[in-house]
N, C-alpha and C. Protein backbone atom coordinates (compact mmCIF):
# COMPACT_ATOMS: atom_id res chain seq x y z
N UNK A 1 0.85 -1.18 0.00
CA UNK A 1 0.00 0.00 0.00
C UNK A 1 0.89 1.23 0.00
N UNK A 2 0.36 2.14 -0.90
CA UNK A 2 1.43 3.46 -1.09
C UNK A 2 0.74 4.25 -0.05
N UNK A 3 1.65 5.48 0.47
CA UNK A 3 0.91 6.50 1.56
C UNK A 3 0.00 6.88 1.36
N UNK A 4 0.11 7.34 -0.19
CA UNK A 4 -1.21 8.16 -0.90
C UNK A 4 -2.61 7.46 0.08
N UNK A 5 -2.12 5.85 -0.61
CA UNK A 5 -3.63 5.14 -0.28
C UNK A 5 -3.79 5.04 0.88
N UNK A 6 -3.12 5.05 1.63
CA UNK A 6 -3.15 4.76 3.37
C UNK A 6 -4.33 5.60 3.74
N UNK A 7 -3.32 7.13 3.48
CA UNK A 7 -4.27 8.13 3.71
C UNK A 7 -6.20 8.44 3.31
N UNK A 8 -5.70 8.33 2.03
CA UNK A 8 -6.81 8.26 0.88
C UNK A 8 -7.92 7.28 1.96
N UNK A 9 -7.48 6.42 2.41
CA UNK A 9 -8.62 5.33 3.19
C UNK A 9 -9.44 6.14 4.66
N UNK A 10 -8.14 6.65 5.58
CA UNK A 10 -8.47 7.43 6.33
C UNK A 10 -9.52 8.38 6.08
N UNK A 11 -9.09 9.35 5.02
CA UNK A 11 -9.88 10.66 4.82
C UNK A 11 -11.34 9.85 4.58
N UNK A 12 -11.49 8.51 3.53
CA UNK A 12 -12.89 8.33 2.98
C UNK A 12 -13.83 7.68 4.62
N UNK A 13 -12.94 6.80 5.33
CA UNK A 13 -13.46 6.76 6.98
C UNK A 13 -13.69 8.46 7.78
N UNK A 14 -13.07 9.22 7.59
CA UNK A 14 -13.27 10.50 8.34
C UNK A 14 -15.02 10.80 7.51
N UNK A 15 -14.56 10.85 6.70
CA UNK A 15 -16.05 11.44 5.55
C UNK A 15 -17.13 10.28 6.17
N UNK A 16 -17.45 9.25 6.45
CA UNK A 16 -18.35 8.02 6.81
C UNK A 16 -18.21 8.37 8.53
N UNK A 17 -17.30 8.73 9.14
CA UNK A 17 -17.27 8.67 10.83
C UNK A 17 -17.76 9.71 11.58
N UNK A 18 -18.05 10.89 10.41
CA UNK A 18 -18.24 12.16 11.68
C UNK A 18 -17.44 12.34 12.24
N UNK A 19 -16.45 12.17 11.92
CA UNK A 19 -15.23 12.95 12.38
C UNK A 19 -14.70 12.60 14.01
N UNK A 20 -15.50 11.64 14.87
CA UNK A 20 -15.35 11.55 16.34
C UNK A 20 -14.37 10.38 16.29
N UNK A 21 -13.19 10.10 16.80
CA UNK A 21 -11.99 8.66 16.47
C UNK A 21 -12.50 7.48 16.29
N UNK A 22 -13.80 7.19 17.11
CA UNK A 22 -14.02 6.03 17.52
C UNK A 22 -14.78 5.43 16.54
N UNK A 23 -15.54 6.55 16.13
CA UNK A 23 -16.02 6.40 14.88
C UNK A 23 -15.61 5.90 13.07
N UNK A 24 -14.41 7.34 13.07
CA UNK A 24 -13.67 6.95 12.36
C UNK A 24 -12.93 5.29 12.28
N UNK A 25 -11.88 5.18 13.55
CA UNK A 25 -11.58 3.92 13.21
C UNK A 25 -13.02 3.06 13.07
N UNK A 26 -13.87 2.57 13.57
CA UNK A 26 -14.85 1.62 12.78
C UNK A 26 -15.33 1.93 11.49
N UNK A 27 -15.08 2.89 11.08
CA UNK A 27 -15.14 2.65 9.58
C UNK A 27 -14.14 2.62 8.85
N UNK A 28 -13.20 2.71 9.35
CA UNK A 28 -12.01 2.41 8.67
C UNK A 28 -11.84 1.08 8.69
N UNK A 29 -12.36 0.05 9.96
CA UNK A 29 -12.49 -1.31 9.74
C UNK A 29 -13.36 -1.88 8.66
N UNK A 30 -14.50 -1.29 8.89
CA UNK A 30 -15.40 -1.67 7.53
C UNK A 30 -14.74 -1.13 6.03
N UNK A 31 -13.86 -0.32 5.78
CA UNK A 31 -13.17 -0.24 4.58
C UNK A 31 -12.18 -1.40 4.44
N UNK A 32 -11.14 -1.24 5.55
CA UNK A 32 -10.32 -2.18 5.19
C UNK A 32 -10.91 -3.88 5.09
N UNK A 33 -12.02 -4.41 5.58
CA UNK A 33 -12.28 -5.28 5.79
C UNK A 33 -12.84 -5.71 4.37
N UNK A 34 -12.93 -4.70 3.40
CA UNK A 34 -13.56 -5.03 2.27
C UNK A 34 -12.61 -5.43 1.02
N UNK A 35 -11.24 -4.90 1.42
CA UNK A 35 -10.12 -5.01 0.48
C UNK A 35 -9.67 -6.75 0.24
N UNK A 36 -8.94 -6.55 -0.23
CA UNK A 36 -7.75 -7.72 -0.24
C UNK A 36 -6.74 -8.21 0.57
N UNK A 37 -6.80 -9.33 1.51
CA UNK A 37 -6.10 -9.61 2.70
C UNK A 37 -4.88 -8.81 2.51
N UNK A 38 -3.92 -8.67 1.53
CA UNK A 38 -2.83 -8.39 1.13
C UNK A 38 -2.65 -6.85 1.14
N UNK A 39 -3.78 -6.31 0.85
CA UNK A 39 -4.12 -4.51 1.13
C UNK A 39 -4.43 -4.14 2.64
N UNK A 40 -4.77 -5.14 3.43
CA UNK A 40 -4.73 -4.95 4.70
C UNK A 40 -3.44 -5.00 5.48
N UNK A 41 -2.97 -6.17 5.39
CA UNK A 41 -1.32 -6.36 5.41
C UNK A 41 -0.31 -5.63 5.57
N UNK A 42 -0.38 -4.40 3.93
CA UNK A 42 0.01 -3.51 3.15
C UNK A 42 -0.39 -2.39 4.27
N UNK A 43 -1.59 -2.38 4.32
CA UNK A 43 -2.28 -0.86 5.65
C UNK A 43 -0.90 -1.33 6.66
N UNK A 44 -1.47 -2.49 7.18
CA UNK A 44 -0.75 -2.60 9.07
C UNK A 44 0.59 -2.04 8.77
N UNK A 45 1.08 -2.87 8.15
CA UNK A 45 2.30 -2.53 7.44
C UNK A 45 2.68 -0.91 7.59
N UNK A 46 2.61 -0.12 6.93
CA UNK A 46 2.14 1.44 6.32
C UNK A 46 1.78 2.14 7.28
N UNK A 47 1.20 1.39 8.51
CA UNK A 47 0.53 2.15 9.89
C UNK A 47 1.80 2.29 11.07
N UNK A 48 2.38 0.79 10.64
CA UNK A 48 3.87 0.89 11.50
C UNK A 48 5.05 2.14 11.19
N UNK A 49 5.12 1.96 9.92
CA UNK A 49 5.82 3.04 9.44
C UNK A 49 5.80 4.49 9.84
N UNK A 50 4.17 4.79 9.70
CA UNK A 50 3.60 6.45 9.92
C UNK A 50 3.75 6.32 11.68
N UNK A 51 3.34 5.47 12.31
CA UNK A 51 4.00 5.47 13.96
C UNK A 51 5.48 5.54 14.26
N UNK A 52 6.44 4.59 13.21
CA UNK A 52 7.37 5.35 13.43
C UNK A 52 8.21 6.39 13.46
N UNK A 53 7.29 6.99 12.28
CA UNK A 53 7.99 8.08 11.89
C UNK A 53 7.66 9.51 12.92
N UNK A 54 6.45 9.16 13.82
CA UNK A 54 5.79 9.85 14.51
C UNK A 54 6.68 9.75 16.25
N UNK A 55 7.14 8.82 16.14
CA UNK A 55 8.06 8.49 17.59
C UNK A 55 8.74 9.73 17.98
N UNK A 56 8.41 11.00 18.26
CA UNK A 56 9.54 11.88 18.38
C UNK A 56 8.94 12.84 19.64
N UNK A 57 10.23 13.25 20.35
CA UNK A 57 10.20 13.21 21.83
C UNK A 57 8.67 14.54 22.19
N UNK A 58 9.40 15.88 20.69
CA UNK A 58 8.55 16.60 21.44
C UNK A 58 6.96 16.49 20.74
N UNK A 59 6.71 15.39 20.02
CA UNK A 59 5.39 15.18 20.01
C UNK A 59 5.15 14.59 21.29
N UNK A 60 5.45 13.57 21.75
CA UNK A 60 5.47 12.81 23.19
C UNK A 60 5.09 14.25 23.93
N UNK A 61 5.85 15.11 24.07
CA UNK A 61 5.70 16.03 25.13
C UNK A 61 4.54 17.15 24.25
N UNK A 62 4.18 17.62 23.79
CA UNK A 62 2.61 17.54 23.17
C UNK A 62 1.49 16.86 23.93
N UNK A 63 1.83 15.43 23.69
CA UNK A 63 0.72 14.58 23.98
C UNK A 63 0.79 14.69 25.97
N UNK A 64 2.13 14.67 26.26
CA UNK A 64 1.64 14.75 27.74
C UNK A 64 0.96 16.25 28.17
N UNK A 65 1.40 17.37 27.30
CA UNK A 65 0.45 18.66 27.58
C UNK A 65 -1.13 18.36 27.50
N UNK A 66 -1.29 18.04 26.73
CA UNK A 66 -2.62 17.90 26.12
C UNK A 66 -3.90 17.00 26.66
N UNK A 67 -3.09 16.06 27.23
CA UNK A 67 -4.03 14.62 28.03
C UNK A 67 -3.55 14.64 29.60
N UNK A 68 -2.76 15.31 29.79
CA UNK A 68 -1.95 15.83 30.89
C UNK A 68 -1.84 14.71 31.99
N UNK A 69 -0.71 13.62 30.35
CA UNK A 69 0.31 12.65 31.11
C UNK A 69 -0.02 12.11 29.86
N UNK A 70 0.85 11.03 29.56
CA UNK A 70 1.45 10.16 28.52
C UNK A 70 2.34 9.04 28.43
N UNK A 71 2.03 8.16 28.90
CA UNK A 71 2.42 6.81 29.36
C UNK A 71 2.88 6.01 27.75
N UNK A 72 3.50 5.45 27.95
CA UNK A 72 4.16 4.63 26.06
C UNK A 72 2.94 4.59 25.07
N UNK A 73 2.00 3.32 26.31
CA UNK A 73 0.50 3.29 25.29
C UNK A 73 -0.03 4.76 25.54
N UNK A 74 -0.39 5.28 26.25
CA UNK A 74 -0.66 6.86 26.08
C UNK A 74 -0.03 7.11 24.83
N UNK A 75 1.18 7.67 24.59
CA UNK A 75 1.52 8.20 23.50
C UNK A 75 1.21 7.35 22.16
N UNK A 76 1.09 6.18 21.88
CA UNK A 76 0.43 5.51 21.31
C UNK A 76 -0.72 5.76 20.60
N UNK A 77 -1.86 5.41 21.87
CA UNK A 77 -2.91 6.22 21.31
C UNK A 77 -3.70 7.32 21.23
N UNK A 78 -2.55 8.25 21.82
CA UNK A 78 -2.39 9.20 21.25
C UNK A 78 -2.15 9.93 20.17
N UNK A 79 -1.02 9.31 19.34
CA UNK A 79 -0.95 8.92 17.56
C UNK A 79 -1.98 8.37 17.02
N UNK A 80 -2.63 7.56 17.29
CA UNK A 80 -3.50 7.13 16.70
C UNK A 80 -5.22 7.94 16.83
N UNK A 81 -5.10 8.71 17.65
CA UNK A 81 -6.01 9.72 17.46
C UNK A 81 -5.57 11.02 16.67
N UNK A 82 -4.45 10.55 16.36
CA UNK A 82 -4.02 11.98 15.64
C UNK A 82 -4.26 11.67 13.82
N UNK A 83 -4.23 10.21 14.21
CA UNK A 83 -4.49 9.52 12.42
C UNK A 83 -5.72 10.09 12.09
N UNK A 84 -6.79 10.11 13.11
CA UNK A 84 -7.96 9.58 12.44
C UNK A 84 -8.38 11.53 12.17
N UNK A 85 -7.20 12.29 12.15
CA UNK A 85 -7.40 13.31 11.91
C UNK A 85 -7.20 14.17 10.73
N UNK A 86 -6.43 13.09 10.21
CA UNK A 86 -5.97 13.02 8.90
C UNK A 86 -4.12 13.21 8.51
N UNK A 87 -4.15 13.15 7.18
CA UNK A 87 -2.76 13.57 6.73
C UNK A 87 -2.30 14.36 6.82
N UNK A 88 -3.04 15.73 7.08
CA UNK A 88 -2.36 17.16 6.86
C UNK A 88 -2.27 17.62 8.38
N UNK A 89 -3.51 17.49 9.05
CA UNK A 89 -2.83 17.64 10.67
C UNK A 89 -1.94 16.80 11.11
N UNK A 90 -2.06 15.94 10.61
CA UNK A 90 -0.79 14.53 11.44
C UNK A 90 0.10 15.02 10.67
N UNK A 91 1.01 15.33 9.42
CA UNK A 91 2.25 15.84 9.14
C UNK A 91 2.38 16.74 9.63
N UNK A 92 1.65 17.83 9.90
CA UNK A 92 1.74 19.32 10.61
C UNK A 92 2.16 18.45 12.13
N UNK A 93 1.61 18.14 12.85
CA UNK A 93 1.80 18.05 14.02
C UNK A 93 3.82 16.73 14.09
N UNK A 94 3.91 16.20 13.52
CA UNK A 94 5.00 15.56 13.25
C UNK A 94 6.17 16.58 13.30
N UNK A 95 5.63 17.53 12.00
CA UNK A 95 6.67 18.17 12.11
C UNK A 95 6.82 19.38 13.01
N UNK A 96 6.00 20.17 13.29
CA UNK A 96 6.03 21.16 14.49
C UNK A 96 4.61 20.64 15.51
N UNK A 97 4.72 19.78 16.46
CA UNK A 97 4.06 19.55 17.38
C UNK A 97 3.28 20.43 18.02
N UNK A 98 4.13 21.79 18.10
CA UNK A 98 3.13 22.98 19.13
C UNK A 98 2.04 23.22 18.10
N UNK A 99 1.85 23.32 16.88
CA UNK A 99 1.10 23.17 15.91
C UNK A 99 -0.11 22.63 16.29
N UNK A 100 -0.46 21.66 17.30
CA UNK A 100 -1.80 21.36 17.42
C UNK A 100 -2.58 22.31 18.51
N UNK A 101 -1.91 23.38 18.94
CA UNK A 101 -2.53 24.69 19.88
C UNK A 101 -3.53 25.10 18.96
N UNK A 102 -3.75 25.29 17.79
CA UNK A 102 -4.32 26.04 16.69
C UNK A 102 -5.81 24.85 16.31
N UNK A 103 -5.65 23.36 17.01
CA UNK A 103 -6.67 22.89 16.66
C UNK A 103 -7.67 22.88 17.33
N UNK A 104 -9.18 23.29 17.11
CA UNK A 104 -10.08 23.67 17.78
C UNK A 104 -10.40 22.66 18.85
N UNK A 105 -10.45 21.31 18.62
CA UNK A 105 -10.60 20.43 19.67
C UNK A 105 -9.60 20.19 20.64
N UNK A 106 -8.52 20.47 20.31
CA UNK A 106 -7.21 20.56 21.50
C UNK A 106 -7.37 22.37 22.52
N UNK A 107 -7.92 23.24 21.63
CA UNK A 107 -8.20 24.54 22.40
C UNK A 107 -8.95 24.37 23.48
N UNK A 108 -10.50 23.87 22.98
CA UNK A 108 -11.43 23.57 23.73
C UNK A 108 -11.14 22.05 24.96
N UNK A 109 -10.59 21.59 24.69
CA UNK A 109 -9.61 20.71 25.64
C UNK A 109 -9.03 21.07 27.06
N UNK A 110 -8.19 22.34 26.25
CA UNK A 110 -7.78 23.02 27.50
C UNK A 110 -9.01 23.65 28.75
N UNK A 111 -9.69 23.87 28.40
CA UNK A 111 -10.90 24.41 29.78
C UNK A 111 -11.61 22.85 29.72
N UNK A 112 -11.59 21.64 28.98
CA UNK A 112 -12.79 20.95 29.63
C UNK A 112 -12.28 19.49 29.65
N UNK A 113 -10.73 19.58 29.76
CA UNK A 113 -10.09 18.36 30.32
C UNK A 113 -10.15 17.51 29.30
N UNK A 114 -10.61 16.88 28.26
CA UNK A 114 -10.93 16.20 27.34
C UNK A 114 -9.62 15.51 27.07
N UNK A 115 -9.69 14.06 26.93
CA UNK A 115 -8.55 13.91 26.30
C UNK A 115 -7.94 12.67 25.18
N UNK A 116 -7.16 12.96 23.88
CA UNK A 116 -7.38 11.92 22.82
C UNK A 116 -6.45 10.92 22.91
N UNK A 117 -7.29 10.29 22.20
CA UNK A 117 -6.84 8.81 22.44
C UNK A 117 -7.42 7.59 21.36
N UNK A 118 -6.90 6.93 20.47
CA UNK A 118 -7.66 5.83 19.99
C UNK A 118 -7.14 4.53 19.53
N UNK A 119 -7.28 3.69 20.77
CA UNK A 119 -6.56 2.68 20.45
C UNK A 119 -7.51 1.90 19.27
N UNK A 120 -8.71 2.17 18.94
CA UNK A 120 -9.38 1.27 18.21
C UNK A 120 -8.51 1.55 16.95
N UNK A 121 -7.98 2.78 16.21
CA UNK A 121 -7.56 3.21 15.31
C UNK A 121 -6.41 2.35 14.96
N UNK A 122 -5.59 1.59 15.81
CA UNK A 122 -4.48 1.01 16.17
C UNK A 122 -4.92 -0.25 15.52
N UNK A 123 -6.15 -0.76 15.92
CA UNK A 123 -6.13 -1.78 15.88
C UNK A 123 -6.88 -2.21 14.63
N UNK A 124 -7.17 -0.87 14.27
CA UNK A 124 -8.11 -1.26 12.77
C UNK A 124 -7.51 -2.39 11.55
N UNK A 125 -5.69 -2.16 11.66
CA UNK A 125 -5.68 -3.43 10.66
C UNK A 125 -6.14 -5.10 11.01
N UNK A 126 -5.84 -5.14 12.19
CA UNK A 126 -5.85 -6.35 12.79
C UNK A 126 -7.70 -6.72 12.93
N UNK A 127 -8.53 -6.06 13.26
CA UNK A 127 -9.47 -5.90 13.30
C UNK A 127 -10.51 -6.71 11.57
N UNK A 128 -9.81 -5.69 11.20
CA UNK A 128 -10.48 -5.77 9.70
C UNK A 128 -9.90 -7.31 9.05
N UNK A 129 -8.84 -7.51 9.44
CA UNK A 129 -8.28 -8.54 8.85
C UNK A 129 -9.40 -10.10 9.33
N UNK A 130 -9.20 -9.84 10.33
CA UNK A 130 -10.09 -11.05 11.04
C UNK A 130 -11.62 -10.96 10.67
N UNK A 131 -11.79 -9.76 10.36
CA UNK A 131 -13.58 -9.62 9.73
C UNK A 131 -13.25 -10.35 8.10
N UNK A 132 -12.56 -10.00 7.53
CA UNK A 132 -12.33 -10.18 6.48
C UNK A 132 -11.49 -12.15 5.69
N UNK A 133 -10.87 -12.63 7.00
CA UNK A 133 -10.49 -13.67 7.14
C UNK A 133 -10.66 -14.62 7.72
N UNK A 134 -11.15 -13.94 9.22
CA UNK A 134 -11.41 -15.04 10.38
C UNK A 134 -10.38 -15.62 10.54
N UNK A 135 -9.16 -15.10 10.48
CA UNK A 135 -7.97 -15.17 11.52
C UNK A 135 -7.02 -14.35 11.55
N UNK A 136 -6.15 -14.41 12.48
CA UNK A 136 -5.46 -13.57 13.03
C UNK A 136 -4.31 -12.63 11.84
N UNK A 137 -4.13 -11.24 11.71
CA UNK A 137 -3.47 -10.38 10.87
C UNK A 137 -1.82 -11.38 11.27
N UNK A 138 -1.51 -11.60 9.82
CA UNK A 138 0.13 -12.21 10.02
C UNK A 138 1.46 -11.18 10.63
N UNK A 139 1.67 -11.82 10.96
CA UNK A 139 3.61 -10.99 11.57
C UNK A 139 4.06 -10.58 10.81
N UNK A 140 4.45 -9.44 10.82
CA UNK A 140 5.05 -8.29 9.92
C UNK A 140 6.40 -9.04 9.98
N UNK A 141 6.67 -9.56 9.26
CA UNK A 141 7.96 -9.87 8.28
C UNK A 141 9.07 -8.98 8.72
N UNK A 142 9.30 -8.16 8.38
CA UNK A 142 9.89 -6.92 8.46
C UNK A 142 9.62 -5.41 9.44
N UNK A 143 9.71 -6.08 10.58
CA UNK A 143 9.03 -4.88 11.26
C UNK A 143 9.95 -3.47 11.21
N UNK A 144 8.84 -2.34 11.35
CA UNK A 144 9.91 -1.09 11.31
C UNK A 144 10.33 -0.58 12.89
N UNK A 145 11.39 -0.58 12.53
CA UNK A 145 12.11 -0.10 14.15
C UNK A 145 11.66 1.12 14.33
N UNK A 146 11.95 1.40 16.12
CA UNK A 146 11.27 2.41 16.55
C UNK A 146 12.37 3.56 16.86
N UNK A 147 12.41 4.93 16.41
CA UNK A 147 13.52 5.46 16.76
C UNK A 147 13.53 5.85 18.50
N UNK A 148 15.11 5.90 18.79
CA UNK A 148 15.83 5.92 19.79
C UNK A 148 15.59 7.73 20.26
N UNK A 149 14.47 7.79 21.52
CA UNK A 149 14.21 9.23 21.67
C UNK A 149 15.23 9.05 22.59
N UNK A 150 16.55 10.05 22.04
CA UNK A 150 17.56 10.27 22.86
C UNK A 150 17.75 11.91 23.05
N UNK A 151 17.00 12.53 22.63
CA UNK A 151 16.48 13.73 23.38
C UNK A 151 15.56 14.28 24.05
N UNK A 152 15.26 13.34 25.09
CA UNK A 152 13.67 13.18 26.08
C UNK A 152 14.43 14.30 27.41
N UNK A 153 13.03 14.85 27.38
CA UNK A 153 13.35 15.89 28.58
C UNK A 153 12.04 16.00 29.58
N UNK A 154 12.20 16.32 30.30
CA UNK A 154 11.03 16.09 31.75
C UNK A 154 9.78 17.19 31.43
N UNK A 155 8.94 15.99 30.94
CA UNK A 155 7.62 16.97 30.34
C UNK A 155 6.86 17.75 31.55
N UNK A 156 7.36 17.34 32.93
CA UNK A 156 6.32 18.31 33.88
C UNK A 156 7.15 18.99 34.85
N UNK A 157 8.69 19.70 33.48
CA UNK A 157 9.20 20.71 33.78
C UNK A 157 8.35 21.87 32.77
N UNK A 158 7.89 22.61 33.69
CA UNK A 158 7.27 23.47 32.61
C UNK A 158 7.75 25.07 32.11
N UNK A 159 8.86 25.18 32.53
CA UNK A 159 9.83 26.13 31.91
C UNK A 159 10.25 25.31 30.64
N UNK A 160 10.38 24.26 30.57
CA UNK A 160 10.87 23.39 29.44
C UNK A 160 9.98 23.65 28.11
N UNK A 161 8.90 22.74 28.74
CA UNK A 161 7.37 23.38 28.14
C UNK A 161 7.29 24.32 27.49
N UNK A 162 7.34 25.37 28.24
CA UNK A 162 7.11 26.95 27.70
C UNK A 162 8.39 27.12 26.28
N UNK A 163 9.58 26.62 26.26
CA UNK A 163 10.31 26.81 25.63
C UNK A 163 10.22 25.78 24.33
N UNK A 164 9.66 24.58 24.38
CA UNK A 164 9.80 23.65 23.58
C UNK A 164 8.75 23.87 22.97
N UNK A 165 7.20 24.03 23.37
CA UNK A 165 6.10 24.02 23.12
C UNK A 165 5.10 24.83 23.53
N UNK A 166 5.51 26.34 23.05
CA UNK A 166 4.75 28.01 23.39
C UNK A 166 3.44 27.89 23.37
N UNK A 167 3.35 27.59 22.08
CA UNK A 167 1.65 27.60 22.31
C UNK A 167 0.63 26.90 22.77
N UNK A 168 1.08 25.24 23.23
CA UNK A 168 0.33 24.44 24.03
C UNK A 168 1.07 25.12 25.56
N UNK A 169 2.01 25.46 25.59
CA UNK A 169 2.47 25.39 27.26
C UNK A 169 1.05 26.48 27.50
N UNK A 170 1.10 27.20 26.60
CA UNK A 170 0.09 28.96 27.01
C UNK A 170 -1.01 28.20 27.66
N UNK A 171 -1.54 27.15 26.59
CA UNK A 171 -3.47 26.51 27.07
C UNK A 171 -3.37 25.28 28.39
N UNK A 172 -2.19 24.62 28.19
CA UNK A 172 -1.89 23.91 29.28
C UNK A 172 -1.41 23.99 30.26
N UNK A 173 -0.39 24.90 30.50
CA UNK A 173 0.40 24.96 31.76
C UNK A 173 0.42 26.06 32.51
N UNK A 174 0.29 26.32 34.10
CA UNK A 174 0.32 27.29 34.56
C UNK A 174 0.91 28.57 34.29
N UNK A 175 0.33 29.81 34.23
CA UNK A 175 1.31 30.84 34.29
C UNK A 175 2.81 30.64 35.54
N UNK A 176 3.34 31.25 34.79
CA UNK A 176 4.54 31.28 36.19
C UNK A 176 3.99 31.97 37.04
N UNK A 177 4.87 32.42 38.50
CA UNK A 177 4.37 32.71 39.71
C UNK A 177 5.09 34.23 39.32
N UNK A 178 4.97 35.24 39.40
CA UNK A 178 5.87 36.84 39.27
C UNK A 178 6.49 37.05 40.56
């Protein structure tokens, strides 16, 4: 499966889900479940990749602003609520993380605690596969390694915060004391 299509699947589940994760991923199961075992495969496959490429410290520290804490699976599905948001916020947020201050559901977050998460999204290849097969999604052959966050810094330092990530520290984190 090329990215194009990865995506391309997402956006046509966003358009069918109403836009809410939980939603989305179940229809992203009912898409993928309709393909070709081998296009599912191809997804899981393609899903590992876009997670790894997503492994990076100050998204991690994003996600602990935002859900305010972030545990491995936290950050997890935390990515995976960021899928079901599409391609263009999930590259935006990849590449400049403070970038998701500007999204209306992370704004409104900040006053009402809310917080994302979707492991179903995670699990949509595996899911679909078994609707589609009635058994279990095969072992990635080739799994993609996870990069080495060797620039992790203490997300509930929040001078850090403020410096790494301005515009979520503003909605998330205390003013300083004067």
């Amino acid at each position: 499966m090329r990215t194009d299509d990865f995506w391309q699947l997402i956006d046509e589940a966003r358009a069918g889900g109403g836009g809410e994760a939980g939603a989305v991923a179940a229809r992203a199961v009912a898409l993928l479940a309709e393909r070709d075992p081998a296009e599912i495969v191809g997804y899981a496959h393609h899903q590992q990749r876009v997670l790894a490429a997503s492994y990076k410290v100050d998204l991690w520290g994003a996600a602990y602003l935002i859900n305010g804490g972030a545990s491995d699976d936290g950050f997890e599905y935390f990515r995976g609520w960021l899928m079901t948001q599409g391609r263009q916020v999930f590259a935006r947020a990849v590449a400049d993380p403070d970038s998701l201050a500007e999204l209306p559901q992370v704004r409104a977050a900040a006053l009402s605690g809310e917080e994302f998460e979707s492991e179903d999204m995670l699990a949509a290849p595996w899911e679909a596969y078994r609707k589609a097969t009635a058994t279990d999604l095969p072992a990635d052959r080739d799994p993609v390694p996870t990069p080495d966050l060797n620039d992790f810094w203490d997300f509930d330092d929040e001078a850090e915060a403020r410096r790494r990530l301005p515009r979520l520290a503003a909605l998330f984190v205390e003013p300083p004391e004067e």
